[in-house]
Protein backbone atom coordinates (compact mmCIF):
# COMPACT_ATOMS: atom_id res chain seq x y z
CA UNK A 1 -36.53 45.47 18.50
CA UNK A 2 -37.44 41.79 18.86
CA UNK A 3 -39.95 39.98 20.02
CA UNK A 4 -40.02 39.19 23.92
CA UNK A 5 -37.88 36.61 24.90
CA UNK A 6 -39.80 33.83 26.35
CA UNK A 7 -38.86 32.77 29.75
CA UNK A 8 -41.57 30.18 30.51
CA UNK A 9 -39.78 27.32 29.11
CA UNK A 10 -38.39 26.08 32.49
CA UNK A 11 -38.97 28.63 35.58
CA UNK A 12 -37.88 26.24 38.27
CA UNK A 13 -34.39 24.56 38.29
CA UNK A 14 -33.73 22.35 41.17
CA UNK A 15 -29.93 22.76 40.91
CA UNK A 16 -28.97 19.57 41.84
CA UNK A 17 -30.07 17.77 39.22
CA UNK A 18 -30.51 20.20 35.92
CA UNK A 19 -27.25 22.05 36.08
CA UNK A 20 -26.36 23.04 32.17
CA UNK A 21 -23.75 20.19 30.65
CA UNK A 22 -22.24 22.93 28.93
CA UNK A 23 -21.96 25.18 32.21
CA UNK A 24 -18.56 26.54 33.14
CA UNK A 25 -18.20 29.61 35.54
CA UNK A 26 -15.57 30.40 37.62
CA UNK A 27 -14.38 33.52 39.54
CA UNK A 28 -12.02 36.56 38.64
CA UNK A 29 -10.55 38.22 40.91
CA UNK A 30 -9.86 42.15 40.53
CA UNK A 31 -6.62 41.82 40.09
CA UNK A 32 -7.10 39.20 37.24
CA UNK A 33 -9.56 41.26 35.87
CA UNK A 34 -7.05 44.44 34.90
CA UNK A 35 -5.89 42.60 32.89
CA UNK A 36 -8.34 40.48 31.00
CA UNK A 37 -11.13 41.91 28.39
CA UNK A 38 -14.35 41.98 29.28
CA UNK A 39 -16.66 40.49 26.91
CA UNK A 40 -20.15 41.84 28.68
CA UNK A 41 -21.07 44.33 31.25
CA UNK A 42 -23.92 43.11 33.26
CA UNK A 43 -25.63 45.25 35.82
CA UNK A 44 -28.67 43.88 38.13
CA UNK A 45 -30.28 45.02 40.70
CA UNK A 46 -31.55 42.74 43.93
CA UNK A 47 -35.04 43.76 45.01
CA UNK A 48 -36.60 42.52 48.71
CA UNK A 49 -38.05 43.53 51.92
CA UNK A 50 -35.69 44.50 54.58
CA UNK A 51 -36.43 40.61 56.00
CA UNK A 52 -35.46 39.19 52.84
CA UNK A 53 -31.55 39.24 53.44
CA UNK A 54 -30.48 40.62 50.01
CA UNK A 55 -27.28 42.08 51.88
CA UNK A 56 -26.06 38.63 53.79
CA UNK A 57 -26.67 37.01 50.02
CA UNK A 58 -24.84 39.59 48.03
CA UNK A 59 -21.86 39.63 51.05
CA UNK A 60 -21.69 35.60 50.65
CA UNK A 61 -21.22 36.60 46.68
CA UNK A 62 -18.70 38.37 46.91
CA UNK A 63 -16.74 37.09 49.85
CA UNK A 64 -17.26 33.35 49.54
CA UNK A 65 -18.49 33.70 53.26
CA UNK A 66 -21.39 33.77 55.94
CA UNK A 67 -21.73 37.22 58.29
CA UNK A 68 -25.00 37.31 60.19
CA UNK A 69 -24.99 40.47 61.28
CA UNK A 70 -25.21 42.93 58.44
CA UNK A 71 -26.77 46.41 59.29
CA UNK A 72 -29.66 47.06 56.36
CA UNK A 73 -28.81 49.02 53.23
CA UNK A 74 -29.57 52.46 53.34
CA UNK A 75 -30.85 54.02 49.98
CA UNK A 76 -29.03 51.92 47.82
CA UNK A 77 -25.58 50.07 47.24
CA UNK A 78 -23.57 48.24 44.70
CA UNK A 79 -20.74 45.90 44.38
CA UNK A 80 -18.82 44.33 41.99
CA UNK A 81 -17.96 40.88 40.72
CA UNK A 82 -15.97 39.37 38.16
CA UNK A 83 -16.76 35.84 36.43
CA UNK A 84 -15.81 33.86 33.19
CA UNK A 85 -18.55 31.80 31.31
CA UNK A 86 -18.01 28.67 29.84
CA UNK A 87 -14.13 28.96 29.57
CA UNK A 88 -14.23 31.69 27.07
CA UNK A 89 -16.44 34.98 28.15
CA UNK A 90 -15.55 37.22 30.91
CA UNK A 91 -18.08 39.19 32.70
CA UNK A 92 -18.27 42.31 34.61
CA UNK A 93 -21.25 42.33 36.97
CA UNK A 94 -22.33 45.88 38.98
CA UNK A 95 -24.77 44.45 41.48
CA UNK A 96 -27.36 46.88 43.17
CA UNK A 97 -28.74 46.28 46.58
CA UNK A 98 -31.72 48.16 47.26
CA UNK A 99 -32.85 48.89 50.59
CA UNK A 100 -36.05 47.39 51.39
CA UNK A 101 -37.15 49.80 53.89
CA UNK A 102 -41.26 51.34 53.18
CA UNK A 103 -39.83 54.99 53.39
CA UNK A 104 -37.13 54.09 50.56
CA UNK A 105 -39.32 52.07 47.75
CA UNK A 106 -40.32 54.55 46.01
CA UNK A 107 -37.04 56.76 45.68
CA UNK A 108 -35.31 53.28 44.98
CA UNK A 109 -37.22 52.77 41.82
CA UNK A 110 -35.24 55.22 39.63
CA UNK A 111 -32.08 51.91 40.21
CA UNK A 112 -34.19 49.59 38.41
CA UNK A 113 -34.47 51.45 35.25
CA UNK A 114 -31.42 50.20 32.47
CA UNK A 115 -30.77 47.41 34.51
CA UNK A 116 -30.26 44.24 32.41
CA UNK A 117 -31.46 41.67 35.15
CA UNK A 118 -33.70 42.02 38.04
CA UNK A 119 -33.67 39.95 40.75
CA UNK A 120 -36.73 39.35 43.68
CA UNK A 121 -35.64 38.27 46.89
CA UNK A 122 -38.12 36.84 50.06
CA UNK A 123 -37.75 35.20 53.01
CA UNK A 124 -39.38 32.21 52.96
CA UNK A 125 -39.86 32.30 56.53
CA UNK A 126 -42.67 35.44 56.43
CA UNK A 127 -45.67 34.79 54.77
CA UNK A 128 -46.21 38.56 54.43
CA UNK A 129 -43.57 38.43 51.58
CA UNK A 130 -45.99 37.45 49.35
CA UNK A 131 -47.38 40.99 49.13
CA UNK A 132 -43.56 42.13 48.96
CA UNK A 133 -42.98 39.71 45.62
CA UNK A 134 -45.85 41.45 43.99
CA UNK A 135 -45.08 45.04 44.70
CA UNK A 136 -41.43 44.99 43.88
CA UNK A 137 -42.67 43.12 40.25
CA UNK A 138 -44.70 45.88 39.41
CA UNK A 139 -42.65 48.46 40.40
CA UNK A 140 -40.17 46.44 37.46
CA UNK A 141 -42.45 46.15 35.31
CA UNK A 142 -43.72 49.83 35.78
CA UNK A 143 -39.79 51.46 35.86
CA UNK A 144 -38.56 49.13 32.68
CA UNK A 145 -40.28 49.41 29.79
CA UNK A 146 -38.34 46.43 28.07
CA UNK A 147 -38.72 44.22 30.90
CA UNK A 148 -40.37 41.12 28.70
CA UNK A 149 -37.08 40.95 26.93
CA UNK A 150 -34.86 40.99 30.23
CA UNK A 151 -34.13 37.86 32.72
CA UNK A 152 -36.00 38.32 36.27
CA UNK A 153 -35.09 35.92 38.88
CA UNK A 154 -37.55 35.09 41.97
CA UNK A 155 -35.21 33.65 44.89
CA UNK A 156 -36.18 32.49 47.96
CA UNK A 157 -33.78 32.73 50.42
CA UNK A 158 -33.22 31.78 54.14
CA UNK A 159 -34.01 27.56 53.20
CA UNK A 160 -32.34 25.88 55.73
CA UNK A 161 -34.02 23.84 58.02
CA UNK A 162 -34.52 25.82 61.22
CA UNK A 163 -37.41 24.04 63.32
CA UNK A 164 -37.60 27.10 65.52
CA UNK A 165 -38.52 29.20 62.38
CA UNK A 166 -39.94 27.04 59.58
CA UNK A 167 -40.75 28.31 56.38
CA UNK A 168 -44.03 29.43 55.60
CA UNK A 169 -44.18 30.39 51.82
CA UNK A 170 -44.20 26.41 50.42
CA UNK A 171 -41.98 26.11 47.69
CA UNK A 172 -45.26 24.65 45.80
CA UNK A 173 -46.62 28.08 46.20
CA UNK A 174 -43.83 30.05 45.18
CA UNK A 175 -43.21 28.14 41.86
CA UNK A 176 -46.44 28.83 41.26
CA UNK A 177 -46.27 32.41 41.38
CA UNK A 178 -42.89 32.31 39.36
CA UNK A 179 -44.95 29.87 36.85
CA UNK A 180 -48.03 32.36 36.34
CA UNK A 181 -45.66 35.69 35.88
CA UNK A 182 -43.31 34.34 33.83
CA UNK A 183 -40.42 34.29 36.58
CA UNK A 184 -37.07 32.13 37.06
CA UNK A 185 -37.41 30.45 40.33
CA UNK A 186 -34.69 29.32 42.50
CA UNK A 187 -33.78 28.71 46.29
CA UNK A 188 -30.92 29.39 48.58
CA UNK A 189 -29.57 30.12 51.84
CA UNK A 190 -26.99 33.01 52.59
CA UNK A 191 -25.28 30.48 54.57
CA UNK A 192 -24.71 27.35 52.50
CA UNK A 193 -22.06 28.77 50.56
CA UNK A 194 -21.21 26.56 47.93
CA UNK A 195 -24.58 25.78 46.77
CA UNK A 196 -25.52 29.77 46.66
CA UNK A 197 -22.32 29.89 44.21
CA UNK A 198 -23.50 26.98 42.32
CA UNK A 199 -26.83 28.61 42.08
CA UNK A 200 -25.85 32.24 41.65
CA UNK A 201 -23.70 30.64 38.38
CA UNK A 202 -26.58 28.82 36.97
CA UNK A 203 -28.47 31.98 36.99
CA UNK A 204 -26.36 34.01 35.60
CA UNK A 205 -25.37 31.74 32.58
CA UNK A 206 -29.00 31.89 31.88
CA UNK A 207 -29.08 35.86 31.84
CA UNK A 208 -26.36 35.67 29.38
CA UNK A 209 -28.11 33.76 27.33
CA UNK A 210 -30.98 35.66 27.45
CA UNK A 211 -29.01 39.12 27.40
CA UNK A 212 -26.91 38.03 23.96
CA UNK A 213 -30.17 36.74 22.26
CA UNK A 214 -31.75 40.37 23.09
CA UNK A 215 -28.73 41.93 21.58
CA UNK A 216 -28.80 39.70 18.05
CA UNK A 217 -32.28 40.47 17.95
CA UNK A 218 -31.66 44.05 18.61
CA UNK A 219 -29.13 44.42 15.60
């Protein structure tokens, strides 16, 4: 096997201003999909607090738009989306949403295992996430034993400006955790559509990167 990938290069992208030159992702739908190959079979799994809104962000994914009220994910759920990389590779992605309720943590921990991408998701809003980020971490790096060589995202979500319920994780604070553990950091809100997209593409032409390089390294 070879050697860790190192993610530490650059763990914060501010995705208006160092989005990839080569980057080129666009949708597939599923009926587009029977009938193209599928270079890569991604699964991930979103990790989170039952604040965190890992639901809302997965259901702006997949359907392009905003519902506020989602009922919390019992146990543990999946969808699916289609994409194509850079013109040229299409990608199945099996996304996991674990429910971030206390009494379903530990059962939830047998999803992470042979995942290829984790991703961390906290409300900036609740300083109490904090404690939330570092659980869920170790429970990755407890459940996946090749989780140096795999691409874990830290998100925080919920960013717009709402002066009725400002944020109280800084961002300062947050890239500093992402910094020190070796983390991708980004930030998004459920319901800014466009830029989530923009974002969730970014990230995931990262993880291929990261994924293929693993595989060479592998053979």
């Amino acid at each position: 096997m070879g050697a860790p990938f190192n993610k530490g290069i650059k763990n914060v992208c501010n995705i208006s201003t160092e989005q990839p030159n080569n980057l080129s992702v666009e949708n597939i739908s599923n009926e587009q999909s029977n009938t193209l190959p599928v270079e890569n079979n991604y699964s991930f799994i979103m990790l989170g607090s039952t604040f965190a809104g890992k639901t809302t962000l997965i259901n702006s994914l997949i359907n392009n738009k905003f519902v506020d009220s989602i009922e919390s994910t019992i146990g543990c759920d999946y969808s699916t989306k289609y994409i194509k990389i850079n013109d040229k590779e299409n990608i199945k992605l099996v996304i996991w949403d674990a429910s971030g309720k206390e009494v379903s943590r530990k059962a939830n921990s047998v999803f992470i295992k042979n995942r290829n991408i984790h991703v961390i998701v906290f409300d900036v809003r609740r300083k109490e996430e904090m404690n939330d980020i570092s659980y869920f971490l170790n429970q990755i790096k407890q459940m996946d034993k090749d989780y140096k060589e795999k691409p874990i995202f830290l998100i925080g979500n919920k960013c717009e400006k709402n002066n009725n319920n400002p944020r109280q994780i800084s961002k300062e604070i947050a890239e500093d955790f992402a910094s020190k553990n070796n983390l991708f950091y980004f930030e998004v809100s459920s319901k800014r559509i466009r830029t989530l997209q923009k974002t969730f593409y970014i990230m995931m032409n990262i993880a291929n990167d990261i994924l293929k390089k693993k595989k060479k390294n592998q053979k």
